[in-house]
N, C-alpha and C. Protein backbone atom coordinates (compact mmCIF):
# COMPACT_ATOMS: atom_id res chain seq x y z
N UNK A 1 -55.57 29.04 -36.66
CA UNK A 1 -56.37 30.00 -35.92
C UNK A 1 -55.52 31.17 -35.44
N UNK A 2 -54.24 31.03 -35.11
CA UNK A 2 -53.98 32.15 -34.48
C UNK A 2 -53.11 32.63 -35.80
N UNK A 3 -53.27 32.40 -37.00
CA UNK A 3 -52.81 33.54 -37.76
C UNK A 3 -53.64 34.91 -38.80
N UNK A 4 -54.90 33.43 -38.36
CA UNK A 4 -56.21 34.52 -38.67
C UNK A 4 -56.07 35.54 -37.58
N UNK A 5 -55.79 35.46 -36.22
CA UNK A 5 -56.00 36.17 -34.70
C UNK A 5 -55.25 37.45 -35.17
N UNK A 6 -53.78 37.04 -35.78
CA UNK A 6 -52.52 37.77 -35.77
C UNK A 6 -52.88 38.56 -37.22
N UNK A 7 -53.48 38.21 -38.28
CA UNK A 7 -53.66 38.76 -39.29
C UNK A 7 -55.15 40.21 -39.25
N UNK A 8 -55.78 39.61 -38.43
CA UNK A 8 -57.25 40.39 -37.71
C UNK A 8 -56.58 41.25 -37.03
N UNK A 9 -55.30 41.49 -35.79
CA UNK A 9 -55.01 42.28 -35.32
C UNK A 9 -54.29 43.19 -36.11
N UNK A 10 -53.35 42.46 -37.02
CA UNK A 10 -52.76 43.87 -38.00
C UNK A 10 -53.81 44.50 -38.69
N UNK A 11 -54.62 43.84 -38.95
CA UNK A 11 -55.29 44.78 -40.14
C UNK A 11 -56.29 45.76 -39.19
N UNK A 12 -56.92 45.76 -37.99
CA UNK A 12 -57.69 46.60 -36.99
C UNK A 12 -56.64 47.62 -36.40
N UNK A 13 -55.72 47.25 -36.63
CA UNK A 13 -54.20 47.96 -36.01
C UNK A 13 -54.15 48.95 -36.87
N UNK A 14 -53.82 48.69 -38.11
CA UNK A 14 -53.97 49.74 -39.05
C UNK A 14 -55.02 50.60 -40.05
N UNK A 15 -55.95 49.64 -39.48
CA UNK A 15 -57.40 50.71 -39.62
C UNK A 15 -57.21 51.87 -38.55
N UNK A 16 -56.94 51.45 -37.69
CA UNK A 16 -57.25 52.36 -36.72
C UNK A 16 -56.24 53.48 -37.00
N UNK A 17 -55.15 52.95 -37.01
CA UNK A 17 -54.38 54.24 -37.17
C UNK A 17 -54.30 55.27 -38.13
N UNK A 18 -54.88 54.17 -39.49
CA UNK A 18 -55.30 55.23 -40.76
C UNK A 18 -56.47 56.30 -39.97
N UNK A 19 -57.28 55.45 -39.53
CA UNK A 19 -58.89 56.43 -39.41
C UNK A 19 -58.20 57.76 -37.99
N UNK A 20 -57.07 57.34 -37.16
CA UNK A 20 -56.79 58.50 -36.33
C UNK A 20 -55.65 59.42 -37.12
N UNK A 21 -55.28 59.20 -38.48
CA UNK A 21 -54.39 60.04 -39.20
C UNK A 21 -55.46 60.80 -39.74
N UNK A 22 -56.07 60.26 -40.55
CA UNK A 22 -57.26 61.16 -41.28
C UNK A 22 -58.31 61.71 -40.86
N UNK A 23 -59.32 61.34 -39.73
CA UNK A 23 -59.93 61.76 -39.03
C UNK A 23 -59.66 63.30 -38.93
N UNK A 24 -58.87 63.99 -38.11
CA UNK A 24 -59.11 65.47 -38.13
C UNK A 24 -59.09 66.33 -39.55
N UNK A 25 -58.02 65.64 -40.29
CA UNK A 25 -58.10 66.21 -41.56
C UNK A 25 -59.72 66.37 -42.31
N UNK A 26 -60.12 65.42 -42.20
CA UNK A 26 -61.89 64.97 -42.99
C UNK A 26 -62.52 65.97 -41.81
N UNK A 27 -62.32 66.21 -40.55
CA UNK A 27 -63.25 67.09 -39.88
C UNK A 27 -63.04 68.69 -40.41
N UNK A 28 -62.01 69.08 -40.79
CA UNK A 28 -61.32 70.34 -41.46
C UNK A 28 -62.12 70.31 -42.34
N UNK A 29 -61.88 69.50 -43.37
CA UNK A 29 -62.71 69.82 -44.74
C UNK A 29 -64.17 69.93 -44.47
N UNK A 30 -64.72 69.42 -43.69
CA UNK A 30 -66.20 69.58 -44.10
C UNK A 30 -66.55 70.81 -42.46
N UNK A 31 -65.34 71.48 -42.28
CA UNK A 31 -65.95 72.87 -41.29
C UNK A 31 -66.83 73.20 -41.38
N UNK A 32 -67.64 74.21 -40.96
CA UNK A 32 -68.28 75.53 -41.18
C UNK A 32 -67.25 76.66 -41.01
N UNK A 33 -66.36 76.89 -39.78
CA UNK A 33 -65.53 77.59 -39.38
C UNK A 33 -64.85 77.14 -38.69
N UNK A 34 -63.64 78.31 -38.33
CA UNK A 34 -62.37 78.09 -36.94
C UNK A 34 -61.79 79.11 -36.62
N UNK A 35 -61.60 79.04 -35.69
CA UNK A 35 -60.51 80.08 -35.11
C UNK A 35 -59.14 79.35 -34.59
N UNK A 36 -58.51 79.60 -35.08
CA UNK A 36 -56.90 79.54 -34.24
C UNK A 36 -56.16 79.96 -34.85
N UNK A 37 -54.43 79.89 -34.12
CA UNK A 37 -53.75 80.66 -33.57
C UNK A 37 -52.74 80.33 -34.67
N UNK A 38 -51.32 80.77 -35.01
CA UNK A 38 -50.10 80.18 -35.42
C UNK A 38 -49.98 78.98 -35.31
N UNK A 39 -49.78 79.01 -33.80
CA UNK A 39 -49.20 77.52 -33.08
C UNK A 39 -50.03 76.55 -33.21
N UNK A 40 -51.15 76.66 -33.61
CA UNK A 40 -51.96 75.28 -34.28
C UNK A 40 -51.76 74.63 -35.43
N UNK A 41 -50.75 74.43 -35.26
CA UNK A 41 -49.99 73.87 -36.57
C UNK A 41 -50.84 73.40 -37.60
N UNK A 42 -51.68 72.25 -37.53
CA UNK A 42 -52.44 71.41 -38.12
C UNK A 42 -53.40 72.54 -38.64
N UNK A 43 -53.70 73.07 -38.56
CA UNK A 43 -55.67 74.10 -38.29
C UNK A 43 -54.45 75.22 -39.51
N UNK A 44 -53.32 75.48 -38.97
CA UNK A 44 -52.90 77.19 -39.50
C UNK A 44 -52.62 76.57 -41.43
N UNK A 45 -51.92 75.23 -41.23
CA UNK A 45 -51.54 75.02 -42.50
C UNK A 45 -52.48 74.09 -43.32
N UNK A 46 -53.85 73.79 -42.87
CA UNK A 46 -54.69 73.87 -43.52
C UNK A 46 -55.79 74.56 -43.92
N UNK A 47 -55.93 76.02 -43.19
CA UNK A 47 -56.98 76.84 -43.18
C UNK A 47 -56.58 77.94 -44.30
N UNK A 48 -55.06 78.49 -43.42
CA UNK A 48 -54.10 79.67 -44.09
C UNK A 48 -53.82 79.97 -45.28
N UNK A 49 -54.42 80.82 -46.00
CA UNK A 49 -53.72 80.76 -47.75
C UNK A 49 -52.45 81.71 -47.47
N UNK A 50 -52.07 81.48 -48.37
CA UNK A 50 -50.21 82.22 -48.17
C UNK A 50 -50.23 83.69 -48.11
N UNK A 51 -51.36 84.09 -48.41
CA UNK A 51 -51.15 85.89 -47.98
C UNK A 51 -51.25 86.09 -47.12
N UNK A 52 -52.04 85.51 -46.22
CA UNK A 52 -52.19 85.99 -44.85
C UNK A 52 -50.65 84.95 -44.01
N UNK A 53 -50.48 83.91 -44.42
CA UNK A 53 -49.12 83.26 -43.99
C UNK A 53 -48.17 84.58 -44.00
N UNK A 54 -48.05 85.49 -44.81
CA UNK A 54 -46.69 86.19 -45.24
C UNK A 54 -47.23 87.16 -45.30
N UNK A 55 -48.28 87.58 -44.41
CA UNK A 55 -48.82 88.96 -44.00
C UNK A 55 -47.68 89.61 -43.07
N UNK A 56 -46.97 91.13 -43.03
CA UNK A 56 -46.70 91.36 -41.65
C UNK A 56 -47.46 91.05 -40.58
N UNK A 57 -46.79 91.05 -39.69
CA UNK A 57 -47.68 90.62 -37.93
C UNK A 57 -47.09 91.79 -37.38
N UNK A 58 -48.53 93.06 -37.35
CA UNK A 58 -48.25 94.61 -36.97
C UNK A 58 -48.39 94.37 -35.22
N UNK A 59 -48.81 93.43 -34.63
CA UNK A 59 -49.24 93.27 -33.22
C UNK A 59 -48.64 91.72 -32.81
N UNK A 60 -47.91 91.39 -31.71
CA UNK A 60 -48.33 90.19 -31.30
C UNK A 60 -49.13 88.98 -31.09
N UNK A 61 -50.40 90.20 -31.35
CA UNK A 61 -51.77 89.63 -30.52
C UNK A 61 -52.72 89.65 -32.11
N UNK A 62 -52.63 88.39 -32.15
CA UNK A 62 -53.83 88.27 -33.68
C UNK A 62 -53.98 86.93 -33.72
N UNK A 63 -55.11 86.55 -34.26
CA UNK A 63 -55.68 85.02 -34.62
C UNK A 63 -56.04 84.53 -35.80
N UNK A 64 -56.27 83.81 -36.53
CA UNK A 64 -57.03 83.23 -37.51
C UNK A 64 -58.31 83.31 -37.45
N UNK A 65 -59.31 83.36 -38.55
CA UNK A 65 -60.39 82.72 -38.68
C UNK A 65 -60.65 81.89 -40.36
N UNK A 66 -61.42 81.00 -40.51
CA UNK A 66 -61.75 80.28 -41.61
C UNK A 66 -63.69 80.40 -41.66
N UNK A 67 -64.18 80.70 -42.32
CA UNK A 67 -65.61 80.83 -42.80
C UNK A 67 -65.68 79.99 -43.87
N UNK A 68 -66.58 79.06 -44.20
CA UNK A 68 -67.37 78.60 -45.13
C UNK A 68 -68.63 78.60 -45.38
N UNK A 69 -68.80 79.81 -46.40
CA UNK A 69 -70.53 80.31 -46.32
C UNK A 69 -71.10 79.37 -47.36
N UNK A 70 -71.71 78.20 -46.68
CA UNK A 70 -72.70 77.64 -47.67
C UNK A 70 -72.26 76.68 -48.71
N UNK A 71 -71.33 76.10 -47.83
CA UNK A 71 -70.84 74.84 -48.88
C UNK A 71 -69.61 74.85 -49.91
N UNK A 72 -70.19 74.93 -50.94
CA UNK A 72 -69.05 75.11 -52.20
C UNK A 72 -69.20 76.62 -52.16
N UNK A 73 -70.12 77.56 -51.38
CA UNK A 73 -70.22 78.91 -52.12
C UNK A 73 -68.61 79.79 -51.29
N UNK A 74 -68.63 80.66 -50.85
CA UNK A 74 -68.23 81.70 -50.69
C UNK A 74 -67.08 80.89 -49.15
N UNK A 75 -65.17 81.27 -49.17
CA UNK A 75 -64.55 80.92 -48.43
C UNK A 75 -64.04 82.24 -47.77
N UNK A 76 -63.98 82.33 -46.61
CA UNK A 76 -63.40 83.69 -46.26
C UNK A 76 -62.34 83.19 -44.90
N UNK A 77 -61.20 84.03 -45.48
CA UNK A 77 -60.32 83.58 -44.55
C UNK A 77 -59.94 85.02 -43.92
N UNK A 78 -59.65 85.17 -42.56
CA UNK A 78 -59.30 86.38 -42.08
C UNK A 78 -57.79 86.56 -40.46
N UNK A 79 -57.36 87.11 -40.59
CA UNK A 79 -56.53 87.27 -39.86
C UNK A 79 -56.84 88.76 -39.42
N UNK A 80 -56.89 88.39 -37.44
CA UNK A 80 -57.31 89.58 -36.97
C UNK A 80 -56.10 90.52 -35.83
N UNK A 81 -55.61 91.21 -35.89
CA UNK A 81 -54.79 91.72 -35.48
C UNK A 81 -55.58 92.63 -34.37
N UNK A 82 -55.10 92.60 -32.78
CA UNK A 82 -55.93 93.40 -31.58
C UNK A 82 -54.41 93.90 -31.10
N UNK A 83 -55.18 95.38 -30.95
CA UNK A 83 -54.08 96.35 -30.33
C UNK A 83 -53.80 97.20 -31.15
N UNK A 84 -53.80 97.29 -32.35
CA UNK A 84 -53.87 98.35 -33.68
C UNK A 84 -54.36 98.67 -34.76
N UNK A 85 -54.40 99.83 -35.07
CA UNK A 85 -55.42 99.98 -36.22
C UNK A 85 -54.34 100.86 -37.74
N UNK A 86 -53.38 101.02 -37.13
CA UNK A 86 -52.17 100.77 -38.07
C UNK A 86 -52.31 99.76 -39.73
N UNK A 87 -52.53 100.11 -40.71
CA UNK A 87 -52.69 99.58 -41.74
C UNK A 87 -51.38 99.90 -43.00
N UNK A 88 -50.66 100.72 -42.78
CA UNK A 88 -49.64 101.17 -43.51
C UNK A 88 -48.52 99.93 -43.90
N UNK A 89 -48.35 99.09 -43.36
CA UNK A 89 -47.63 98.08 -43.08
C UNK A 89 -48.17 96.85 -44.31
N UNK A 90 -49.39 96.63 -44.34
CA UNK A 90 -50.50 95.62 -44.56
C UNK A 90 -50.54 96.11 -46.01
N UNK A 91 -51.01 97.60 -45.99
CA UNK A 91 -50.99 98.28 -48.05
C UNK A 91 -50.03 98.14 -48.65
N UNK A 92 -48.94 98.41 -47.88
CA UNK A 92 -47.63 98.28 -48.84
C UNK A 92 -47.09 96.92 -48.97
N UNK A 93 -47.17 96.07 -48.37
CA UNK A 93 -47.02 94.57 -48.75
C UNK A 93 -48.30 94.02 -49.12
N UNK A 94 -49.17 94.40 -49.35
CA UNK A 94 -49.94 94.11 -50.66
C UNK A 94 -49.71 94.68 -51.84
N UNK A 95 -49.56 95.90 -52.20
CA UNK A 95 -49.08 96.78 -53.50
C UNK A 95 -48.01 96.03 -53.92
N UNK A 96 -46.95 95.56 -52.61
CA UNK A 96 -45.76 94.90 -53.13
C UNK A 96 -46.31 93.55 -54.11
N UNK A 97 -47.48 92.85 -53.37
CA UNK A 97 -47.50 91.38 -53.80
C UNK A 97 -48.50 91.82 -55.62
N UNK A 98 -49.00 92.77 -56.01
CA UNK A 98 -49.64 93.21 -57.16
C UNK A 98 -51.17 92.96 -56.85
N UNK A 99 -51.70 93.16 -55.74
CA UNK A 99 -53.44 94.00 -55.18
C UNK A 99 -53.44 95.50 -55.72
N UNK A 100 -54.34 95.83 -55.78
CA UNK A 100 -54.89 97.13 -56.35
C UNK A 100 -56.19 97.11 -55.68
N UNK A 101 -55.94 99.04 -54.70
CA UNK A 101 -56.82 99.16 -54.31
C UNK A 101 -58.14 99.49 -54.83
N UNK A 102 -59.73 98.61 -54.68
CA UNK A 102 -60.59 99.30 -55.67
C UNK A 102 -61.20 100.50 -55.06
N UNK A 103 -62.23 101.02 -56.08
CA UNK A 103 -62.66 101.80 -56.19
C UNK A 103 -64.22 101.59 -55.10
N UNK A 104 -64.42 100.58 -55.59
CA UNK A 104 -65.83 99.82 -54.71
C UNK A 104 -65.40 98.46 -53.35
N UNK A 105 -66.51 98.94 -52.45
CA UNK A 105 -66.01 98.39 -51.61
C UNK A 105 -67.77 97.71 -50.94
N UNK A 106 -68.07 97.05 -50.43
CA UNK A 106 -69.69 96.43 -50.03
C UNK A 106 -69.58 96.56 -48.32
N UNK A 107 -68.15 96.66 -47.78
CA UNK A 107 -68.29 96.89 -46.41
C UNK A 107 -67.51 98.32 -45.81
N UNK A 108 -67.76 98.57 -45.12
CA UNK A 108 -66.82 100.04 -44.63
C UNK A 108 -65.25 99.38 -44.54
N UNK A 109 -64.91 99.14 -45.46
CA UNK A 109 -63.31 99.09 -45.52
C UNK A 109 -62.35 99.18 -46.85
N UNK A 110 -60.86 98.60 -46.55
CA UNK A 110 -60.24 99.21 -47.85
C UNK A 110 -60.16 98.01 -48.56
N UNK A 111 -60.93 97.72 -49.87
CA UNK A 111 -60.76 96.83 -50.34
C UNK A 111 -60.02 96.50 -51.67
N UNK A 112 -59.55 95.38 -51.90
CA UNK A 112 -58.23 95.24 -52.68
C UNK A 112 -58.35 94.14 -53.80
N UNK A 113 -58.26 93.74 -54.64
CA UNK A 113 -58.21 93.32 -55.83
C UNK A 113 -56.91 92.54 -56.59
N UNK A 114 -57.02 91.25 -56.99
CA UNK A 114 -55.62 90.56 -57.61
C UNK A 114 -56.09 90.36 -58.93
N UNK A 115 -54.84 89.67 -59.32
CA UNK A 115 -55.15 89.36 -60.75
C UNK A 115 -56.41 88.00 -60.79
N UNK A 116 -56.17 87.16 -59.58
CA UNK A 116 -57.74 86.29 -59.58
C UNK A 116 -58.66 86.89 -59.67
N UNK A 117 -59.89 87.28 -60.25
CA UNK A 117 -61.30 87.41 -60.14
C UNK A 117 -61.86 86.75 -59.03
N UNK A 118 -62.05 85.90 -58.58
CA UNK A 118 -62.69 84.84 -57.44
C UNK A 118 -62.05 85.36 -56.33
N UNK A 119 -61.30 86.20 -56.12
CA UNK A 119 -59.78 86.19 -55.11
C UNK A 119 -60.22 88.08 -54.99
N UNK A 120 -61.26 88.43 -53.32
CA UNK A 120 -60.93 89.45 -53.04
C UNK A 120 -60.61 89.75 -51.93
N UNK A 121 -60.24 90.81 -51.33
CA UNK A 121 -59.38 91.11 -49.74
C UNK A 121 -59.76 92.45 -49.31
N UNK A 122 -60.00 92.67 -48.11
CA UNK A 122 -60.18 93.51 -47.28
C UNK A 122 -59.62 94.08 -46.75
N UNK A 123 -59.21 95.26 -45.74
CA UNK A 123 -58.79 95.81 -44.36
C UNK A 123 -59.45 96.52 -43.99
N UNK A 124 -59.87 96.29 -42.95
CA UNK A 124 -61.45 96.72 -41.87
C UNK A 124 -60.47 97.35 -40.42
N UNK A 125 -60.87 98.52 -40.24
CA UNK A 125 -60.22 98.64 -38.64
C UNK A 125 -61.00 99.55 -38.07
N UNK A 126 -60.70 98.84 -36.37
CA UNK A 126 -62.13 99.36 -35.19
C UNK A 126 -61.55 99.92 -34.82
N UNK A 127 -61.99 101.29 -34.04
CA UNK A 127 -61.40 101.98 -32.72
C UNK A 127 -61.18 101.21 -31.08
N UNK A 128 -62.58 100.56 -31.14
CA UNK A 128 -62.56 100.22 -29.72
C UNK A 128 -63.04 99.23 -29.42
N UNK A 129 -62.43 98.16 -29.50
CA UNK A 129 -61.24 97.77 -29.33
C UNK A 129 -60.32 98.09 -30.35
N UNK A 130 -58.46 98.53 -30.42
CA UNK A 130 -57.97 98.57 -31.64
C UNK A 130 -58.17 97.66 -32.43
N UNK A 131 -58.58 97.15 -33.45
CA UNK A 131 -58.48 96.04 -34.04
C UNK A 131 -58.33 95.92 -35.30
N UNK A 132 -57.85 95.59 -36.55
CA UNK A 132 -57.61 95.38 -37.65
C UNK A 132 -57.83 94.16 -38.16
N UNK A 133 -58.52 94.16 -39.10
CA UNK A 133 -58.85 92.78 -39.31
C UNK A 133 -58.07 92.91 -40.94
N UNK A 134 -57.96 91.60 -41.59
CA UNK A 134 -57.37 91.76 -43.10
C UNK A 134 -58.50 90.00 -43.65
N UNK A 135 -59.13 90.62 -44.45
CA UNK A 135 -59.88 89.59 -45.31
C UNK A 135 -59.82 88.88 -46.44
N UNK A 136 -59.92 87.86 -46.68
CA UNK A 136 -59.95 87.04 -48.02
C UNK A 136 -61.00 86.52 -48.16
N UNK A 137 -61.62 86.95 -49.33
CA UNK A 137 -63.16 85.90 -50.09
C UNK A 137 -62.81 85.50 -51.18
N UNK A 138 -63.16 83.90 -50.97
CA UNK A 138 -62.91 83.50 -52.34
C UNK A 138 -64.19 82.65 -52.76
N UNK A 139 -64.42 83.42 -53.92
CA UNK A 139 -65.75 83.03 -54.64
C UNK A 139 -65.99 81.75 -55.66
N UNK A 140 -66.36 81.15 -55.23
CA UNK A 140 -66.44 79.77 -56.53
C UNK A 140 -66.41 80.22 -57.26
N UNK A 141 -65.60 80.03 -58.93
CA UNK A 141 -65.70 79.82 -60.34
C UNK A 141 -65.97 78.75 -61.00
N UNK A 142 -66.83 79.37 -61.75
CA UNK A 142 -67.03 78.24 -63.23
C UNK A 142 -66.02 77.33 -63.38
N UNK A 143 -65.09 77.95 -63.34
CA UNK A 143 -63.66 77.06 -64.00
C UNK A 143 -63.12 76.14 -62.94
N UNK A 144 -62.96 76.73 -61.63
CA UNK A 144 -62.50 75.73 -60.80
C UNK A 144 -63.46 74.95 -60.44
N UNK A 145 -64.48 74.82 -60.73
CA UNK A 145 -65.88 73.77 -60.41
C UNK A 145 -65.70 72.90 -61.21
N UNK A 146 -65.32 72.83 -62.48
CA UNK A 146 -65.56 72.17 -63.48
C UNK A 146 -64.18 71.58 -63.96
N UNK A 147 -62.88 72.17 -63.34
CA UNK A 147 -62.19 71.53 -62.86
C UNK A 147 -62.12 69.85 -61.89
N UNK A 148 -60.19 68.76 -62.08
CA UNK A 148 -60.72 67.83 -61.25
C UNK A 148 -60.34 68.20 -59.91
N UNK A 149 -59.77 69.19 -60.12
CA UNK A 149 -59.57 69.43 -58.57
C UNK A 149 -60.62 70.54 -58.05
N UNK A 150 -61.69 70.11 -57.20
CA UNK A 150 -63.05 70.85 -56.92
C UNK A 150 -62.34 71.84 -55.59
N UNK A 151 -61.41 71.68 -55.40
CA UNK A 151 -61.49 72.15 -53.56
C UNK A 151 -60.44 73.76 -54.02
N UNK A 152 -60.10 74.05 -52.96
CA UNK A 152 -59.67 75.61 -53.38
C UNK A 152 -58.28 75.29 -52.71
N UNK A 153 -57.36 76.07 -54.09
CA UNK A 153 -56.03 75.63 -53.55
C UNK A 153 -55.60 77.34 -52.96
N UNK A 154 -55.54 77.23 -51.97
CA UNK A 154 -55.10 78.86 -50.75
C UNK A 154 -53.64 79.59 -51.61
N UNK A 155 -52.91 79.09 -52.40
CA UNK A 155 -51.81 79.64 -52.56
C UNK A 155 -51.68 80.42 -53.87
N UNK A 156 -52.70 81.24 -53.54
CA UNK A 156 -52.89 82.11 -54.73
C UNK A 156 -51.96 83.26 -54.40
């Protein structure tokens, strides 16, 4: 009896600790959205695709956001910069990374173009408040759907 006791406690022991390792991760994936900061370690290096990781930081003062419009459809990741509307910084380390600014744009801003198709980016800036925002949409493809890996890998 008491090795059934002792064998019942390891194994609830390590349920548990699996289900409190994975737990926030499984709440991430099935978001709608988020906001946070750098220092959210967990949230920044699962939300963050690497352009905005290795964006200049023109202000101190900026946050994350993560959007998921509608499931598998449309991912938008954005990093918002308050206190400037300074964009000179942001074009040229994109030109550096090979974006091209287009010609067409669907919101009042400067929008930018990679060699992904699925993969487009923004820079939007307010007067008042200063604010700059820098955008990423990434659009489901055929190919990565039908792919085995269904989920979107950020390090484009």
């Amino acid at each position: 009896m008491k090795t059934r006791y002792k064998l019942f406690l390891i194994a609830s022991t390590l349920l548990a600790a699996g289900l409190i390792g994975v737990w926030p991760y499984a709440t991430m994936n099935f978001a709608e959205s988020a906001r946070y900061t750098e220092k959210d370690k967990r949230a920044y290096a699962f939300y963050t695709p690497e352009i905005l990781k290795n964006l200049p930081r023109i202000t101190n003062d900026y946050t994350f956001r993560y959007t998921n419009v509608g499931g598998p459809g449309e991912r938008i990741y954005e990093l918002q910069f308050q206190g400037s509307t300074d964009k000179s910084q942001i074009e040229a380390y994109l030109e550096k990374q090979g974006y091209k600014k287009s010609a067409l744009c669907d919101i009042q801003a400067t929008c930018w173009t990679s060699a992904a198709p699925e993969v487009s980016l923004s820079v939007a800036t307010f007067k008042d408040p200063a604010t700059l925002i820098v955008s990423v949409v990434v659009k489901p493809s055929v190919e990565s759907e039908t792919t085995e890996n269904k989920g979107f890998n950020p390090a484009f």
